[in-house]
PDB file of N, CA and C in Angstrom:
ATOM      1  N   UNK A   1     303.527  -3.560  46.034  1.00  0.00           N
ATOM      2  CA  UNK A   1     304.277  -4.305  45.023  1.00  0.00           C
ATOM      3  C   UNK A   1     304.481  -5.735  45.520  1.00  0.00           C
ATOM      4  N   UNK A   2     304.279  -6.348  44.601  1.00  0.00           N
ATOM      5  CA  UNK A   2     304.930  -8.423  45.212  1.00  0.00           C
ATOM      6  C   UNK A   2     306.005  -8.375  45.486  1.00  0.00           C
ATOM      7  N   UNK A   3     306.316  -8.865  46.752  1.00  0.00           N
ATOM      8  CA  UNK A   3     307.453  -8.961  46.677  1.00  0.00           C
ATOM      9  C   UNK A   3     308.209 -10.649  46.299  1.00  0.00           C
ATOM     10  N   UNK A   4     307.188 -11.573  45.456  1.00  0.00           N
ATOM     11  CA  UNK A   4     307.666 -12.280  44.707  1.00  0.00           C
ATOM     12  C   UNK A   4     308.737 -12.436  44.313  1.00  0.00           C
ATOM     13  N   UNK A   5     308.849 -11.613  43.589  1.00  0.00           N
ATOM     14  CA  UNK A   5     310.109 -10.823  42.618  1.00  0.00           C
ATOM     15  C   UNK A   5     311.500 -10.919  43.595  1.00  0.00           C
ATOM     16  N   UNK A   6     311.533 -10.297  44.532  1.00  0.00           N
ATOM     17  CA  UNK A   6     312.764  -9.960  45.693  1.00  0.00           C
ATOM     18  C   UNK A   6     313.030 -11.536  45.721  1.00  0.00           C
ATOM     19  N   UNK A   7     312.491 -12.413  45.862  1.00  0.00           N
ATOM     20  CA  UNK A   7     312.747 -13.644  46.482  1.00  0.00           C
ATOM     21  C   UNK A   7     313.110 -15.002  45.502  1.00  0.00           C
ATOM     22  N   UNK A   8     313.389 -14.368  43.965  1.00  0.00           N
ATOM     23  CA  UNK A   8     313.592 -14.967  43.162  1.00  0.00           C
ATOM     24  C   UNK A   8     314.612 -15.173  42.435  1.00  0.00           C
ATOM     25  N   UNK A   9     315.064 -16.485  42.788  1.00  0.00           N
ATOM     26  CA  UNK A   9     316.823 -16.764  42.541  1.00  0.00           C
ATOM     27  C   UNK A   9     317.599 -16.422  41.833  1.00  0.00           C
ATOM     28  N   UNK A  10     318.675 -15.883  41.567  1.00  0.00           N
ATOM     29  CA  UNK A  10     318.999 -15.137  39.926  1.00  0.00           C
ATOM     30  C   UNK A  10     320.615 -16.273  39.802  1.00  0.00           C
ATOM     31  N   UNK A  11     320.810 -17.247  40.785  1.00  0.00           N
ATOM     32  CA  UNK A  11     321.955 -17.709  40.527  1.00  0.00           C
ATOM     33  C   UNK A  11     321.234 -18.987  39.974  1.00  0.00           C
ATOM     34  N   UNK A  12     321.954 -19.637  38.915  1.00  0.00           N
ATOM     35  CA  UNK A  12     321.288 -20.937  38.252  1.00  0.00           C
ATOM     36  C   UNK A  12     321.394 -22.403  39.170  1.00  0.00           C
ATOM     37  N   UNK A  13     322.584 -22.178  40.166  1.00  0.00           N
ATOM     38  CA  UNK A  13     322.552 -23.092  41.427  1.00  0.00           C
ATOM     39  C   UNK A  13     321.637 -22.897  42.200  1.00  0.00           C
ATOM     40  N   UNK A  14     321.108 -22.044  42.519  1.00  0.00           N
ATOM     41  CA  UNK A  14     320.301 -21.990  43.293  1.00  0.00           C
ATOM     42  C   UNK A  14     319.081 -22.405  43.392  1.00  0.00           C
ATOM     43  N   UNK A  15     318.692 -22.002  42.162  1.00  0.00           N
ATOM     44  CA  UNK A  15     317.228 -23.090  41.559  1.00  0.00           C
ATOM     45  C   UNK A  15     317.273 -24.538  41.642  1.00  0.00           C
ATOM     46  N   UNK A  16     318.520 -25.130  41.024  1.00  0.00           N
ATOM     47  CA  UNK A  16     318.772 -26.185  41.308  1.00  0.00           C
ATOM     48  C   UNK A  16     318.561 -26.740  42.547  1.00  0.00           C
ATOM     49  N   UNK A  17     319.204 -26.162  43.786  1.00  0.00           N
ATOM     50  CA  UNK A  17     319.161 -26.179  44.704  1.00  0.00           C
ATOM     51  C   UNK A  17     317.350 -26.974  45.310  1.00  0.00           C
ATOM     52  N   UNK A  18     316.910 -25.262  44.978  1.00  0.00           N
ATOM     53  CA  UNK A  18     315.383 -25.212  45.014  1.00  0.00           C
ATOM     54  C   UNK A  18     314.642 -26.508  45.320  1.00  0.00           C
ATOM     55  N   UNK A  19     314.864 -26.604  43.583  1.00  0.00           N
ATOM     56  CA  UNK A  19     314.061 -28.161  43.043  1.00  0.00           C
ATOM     57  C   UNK A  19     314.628 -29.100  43.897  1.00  0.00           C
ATOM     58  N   UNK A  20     315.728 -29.241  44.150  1.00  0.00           N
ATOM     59  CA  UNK A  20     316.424 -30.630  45.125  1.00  0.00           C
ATOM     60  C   UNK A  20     316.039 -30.749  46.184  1.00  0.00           C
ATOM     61  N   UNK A  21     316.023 -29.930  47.094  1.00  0.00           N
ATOM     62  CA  UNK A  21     315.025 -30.156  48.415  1.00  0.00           C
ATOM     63  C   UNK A  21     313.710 -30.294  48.344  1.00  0.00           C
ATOM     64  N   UNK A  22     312.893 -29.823  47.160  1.00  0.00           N
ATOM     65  CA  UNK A  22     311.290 -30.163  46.862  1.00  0.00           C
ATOM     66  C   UNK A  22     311.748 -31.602  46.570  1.00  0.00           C
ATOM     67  N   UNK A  23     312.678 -32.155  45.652  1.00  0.00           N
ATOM     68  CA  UNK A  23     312.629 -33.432  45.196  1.00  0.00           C
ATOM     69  C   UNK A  23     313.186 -34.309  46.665  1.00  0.00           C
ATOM     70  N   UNK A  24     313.599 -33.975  47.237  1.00  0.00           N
ATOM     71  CA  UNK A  24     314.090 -35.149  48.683  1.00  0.00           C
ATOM     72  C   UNK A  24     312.778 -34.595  49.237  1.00  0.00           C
ATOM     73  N   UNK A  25     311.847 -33.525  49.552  1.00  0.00           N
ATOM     74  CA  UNK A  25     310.716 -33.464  50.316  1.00  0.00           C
ATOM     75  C   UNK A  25     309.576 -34.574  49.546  1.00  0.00           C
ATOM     76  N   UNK A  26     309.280 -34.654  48.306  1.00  0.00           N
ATOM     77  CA  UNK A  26     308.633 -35.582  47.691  1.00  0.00           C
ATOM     78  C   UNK A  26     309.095 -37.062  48.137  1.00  0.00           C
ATOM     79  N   UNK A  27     310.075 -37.287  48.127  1.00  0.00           N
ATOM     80  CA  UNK A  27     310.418 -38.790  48.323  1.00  0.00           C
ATOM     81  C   UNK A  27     310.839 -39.176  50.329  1.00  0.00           C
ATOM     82  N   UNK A  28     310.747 -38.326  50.637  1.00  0.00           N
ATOM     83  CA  UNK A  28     309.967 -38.525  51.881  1.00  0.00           C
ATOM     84  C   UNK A  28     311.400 -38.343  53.122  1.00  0.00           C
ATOM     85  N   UNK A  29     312.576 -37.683  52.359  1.00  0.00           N
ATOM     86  CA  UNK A  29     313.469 -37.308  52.971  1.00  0.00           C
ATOM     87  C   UNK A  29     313.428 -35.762  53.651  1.00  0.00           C
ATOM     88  N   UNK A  30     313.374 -36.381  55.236  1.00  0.00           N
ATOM     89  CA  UNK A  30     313.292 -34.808  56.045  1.00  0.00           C
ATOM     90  C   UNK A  30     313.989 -35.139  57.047  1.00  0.00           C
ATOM     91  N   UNK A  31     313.866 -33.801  58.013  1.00  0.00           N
ATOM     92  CA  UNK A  31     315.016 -33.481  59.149  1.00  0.00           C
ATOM     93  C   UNK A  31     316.349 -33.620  58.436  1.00  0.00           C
ATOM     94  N   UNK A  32     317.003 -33.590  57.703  1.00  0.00           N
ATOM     95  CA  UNK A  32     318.281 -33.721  57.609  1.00  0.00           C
ATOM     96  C   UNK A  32     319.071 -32.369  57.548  1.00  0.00           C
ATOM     97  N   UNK A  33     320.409 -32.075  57.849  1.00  0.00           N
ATOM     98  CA  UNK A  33     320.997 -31.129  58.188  1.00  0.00           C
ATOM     99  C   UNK A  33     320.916 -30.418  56.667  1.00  0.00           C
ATOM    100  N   UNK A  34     321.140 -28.801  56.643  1.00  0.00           N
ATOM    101  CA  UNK A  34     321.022 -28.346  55.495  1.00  0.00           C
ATOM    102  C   UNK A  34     322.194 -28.376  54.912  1.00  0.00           C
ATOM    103  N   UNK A  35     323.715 -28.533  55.789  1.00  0.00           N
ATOM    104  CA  UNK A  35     324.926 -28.723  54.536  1.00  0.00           C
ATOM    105  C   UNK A  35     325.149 -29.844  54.242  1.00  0.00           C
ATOM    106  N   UNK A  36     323.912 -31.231  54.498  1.00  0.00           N
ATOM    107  CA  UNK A  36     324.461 -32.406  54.130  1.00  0.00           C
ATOM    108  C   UNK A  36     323.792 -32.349  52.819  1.00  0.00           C
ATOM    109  N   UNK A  37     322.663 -31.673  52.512  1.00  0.00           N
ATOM    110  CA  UNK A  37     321.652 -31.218  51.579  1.00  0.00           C
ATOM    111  C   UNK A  37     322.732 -30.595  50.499  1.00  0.00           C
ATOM    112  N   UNK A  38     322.950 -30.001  50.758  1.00  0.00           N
ATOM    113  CA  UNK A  38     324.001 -28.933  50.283  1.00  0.00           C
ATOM    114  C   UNK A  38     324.969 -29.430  49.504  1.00  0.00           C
ATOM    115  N   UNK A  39     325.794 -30.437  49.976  1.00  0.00           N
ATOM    116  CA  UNK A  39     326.786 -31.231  49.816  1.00  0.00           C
ATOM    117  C   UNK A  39     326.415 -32.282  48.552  1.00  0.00           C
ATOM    118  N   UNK A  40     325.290 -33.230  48.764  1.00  0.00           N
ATOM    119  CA  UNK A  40     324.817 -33.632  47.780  1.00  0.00           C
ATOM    120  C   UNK A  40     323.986 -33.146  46.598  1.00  0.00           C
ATOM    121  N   UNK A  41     323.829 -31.639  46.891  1.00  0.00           N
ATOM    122  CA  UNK A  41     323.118 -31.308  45.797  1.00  0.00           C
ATOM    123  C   UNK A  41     324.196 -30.417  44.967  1.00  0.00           C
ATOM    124  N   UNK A  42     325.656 -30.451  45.446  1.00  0.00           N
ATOM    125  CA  UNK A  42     326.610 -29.718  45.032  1.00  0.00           C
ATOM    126  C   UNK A  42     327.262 -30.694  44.364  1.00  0.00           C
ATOM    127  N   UNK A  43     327.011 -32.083  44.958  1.00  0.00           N
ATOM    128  CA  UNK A  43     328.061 -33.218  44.160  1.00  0.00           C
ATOM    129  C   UNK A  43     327.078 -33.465  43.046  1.00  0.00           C
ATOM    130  N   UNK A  44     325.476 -33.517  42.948  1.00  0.00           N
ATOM    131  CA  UNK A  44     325.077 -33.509  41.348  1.00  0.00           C
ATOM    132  C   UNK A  44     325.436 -33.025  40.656  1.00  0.00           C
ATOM    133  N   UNK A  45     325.147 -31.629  41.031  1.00  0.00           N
ATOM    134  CA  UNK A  45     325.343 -29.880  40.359  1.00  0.00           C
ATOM    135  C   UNK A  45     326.607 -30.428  39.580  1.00  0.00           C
ATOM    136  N   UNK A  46     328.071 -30.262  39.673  1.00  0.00           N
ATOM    137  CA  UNK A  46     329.074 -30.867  39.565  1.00  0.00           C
ATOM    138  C   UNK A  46     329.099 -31.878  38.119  1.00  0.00           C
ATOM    139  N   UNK A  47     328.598 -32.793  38.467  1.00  0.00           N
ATOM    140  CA  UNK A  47     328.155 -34.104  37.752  1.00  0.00           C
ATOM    141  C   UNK A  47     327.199 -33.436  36.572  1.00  0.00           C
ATOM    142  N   UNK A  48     326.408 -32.941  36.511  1.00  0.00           N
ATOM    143  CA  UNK A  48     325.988 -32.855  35.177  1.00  0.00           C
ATOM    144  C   UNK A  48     326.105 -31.871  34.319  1.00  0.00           C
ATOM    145  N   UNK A  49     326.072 -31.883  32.802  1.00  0.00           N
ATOM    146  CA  UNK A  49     326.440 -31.721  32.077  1.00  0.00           C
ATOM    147  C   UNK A  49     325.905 -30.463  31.438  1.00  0.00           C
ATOM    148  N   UNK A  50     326.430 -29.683  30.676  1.00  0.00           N
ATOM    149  CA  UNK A  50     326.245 -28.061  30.569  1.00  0.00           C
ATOM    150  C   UNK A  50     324.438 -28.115  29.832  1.00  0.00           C
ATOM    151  N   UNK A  51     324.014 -29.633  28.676  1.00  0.00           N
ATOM    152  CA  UNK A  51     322.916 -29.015  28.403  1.00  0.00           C
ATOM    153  C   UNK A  51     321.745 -29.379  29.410  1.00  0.00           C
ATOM    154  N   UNK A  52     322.516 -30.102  30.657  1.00  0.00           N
ATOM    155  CA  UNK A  52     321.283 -30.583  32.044  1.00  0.00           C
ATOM    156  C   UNK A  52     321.175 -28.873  32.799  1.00  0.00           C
ATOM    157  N   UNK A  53     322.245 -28.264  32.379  1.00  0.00           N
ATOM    158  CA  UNK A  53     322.112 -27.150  33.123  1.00  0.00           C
ATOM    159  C   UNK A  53     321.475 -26.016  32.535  1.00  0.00           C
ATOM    160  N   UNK A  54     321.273 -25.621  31.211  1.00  0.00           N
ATOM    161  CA  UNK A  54     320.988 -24.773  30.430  1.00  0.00           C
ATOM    162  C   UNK A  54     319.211 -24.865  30.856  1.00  0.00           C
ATOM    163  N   UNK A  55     318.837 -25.318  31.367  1.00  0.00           N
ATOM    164  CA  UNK A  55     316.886 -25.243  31.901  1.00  0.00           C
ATOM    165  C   UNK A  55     317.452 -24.035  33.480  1.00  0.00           C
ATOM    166  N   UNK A  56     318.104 -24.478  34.073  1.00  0.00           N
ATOM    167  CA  UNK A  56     318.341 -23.661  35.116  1.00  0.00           C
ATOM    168  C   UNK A  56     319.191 -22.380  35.082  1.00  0.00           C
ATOM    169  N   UNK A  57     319.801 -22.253  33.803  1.00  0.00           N
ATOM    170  CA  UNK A  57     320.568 -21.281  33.381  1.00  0.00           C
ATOM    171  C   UNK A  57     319.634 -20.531  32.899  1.00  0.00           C
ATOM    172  N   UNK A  58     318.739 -20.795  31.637  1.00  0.00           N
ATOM    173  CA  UNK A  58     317.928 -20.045  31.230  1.00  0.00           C
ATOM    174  C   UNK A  58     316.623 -19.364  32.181  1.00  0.00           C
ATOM    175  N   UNK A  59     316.505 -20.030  33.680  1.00  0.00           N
ATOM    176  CA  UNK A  59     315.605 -19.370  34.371  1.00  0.00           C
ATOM    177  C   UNK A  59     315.777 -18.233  35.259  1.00  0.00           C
ATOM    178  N   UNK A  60     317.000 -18.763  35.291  1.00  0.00           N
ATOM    179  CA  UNK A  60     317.831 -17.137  36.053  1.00  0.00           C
ATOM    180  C   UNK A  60     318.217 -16.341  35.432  1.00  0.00           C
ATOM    181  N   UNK A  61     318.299 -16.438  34.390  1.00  0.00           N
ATOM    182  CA  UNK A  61     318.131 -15.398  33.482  1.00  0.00           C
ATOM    183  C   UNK A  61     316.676 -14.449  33.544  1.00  0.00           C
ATOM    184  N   UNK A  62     315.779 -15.796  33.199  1.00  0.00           N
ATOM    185  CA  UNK A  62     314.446 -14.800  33.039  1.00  0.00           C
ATOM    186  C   UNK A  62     314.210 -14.356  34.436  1.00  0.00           C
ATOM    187  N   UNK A  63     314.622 -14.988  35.478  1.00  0.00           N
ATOM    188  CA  UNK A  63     314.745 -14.067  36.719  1.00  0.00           C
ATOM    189  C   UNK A  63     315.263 -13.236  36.946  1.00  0.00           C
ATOM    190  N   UNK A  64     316.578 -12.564  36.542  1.00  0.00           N
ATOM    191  CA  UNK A  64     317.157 -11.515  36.132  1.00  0.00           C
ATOM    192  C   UNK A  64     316.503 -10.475  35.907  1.00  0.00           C
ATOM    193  N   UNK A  65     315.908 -10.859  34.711  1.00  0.00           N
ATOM    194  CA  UNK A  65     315.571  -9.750  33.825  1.00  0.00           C
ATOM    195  C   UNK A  65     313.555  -9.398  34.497  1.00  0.00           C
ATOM    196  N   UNK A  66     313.203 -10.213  35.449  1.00  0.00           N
ATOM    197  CA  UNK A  66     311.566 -10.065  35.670  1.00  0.00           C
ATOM    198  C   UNK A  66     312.116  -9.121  37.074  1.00  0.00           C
ATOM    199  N   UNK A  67     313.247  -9.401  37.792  1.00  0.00           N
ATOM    200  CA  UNK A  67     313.984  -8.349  38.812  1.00  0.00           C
ATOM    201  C   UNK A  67     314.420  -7.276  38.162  1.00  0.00           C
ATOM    202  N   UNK A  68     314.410  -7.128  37.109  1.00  0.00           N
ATOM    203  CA  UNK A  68     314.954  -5.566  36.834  1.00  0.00           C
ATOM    204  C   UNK A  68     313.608  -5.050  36.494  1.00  0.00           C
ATOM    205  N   UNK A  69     312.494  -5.650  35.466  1.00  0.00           N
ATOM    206  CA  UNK A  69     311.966  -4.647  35.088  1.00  0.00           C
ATOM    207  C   UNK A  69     310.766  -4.110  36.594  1.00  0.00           C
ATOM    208  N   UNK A  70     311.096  -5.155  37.639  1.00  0.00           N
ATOM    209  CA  UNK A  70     310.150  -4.771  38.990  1.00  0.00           C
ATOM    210  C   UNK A  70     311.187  -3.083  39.314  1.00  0.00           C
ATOM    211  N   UNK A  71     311.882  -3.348  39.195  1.00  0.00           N
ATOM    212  CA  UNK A  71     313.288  -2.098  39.984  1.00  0.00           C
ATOM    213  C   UNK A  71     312.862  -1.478  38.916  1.00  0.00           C
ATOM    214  N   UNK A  72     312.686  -1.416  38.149  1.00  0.00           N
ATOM    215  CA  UNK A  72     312.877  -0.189  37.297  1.00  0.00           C
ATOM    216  C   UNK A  72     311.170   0.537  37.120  1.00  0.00           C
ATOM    217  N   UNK A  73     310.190  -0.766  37.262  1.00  0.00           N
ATOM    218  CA  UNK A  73     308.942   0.321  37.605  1.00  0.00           C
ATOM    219  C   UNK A  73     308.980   1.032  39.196  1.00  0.00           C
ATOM    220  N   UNK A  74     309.648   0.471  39.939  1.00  0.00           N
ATOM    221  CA  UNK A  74     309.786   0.918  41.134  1.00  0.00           C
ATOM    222  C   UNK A  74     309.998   2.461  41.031  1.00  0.00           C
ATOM    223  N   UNK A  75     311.836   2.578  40.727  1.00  0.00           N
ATOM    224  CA  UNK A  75     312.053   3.975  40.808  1.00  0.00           C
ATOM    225  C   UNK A  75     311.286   4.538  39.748  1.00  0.00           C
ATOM    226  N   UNK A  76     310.382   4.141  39.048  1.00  0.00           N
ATOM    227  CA  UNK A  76     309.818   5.432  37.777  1.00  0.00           C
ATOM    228  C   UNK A  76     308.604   6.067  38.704  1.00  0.00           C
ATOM    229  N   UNK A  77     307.939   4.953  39.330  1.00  0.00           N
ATOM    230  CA  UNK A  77     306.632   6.146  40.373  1.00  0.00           C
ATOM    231  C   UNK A  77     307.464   6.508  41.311  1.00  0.00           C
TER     232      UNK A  77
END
């Protein structure tokens, strides 16, 4: 089985998260500590507005639901 699935964020911060360190790895920000990372990607998070969030809301959702139906073919074999 993939374990894809296991490793796929179901909190909508977290994705966020995700994308924010790909986006400071693109612009050429590295080595930096992970709760300073953290910190600023918590003071965006914060800052924007429920329909900036509804793309990351709606993916953890469909992550949700692509983690259950893996668990649920699991226990059926």
């Amino acid at each position: 089985m993939n374990d894809t699935f296991k490793k796929l964020p179901v909190n909508p911060y977290f994705i966020f998260l995700a994308q924010f360190r790909e986006y400071l790895e693109k612009r050429g920000v590295r080595n930096i500590k992970v709760t300073t990372v953290a910190r600023a990607a918590g003071k965006k998070w914060r800052q924007m507005s429920c329909s900036q969030k509804a793309a990351y809301i709606e993916s953890a959702q469909m992550n949700r639901e692509a983690r259950k139906r893996i668990h649920t073919i699991k226990t059926e074999v």
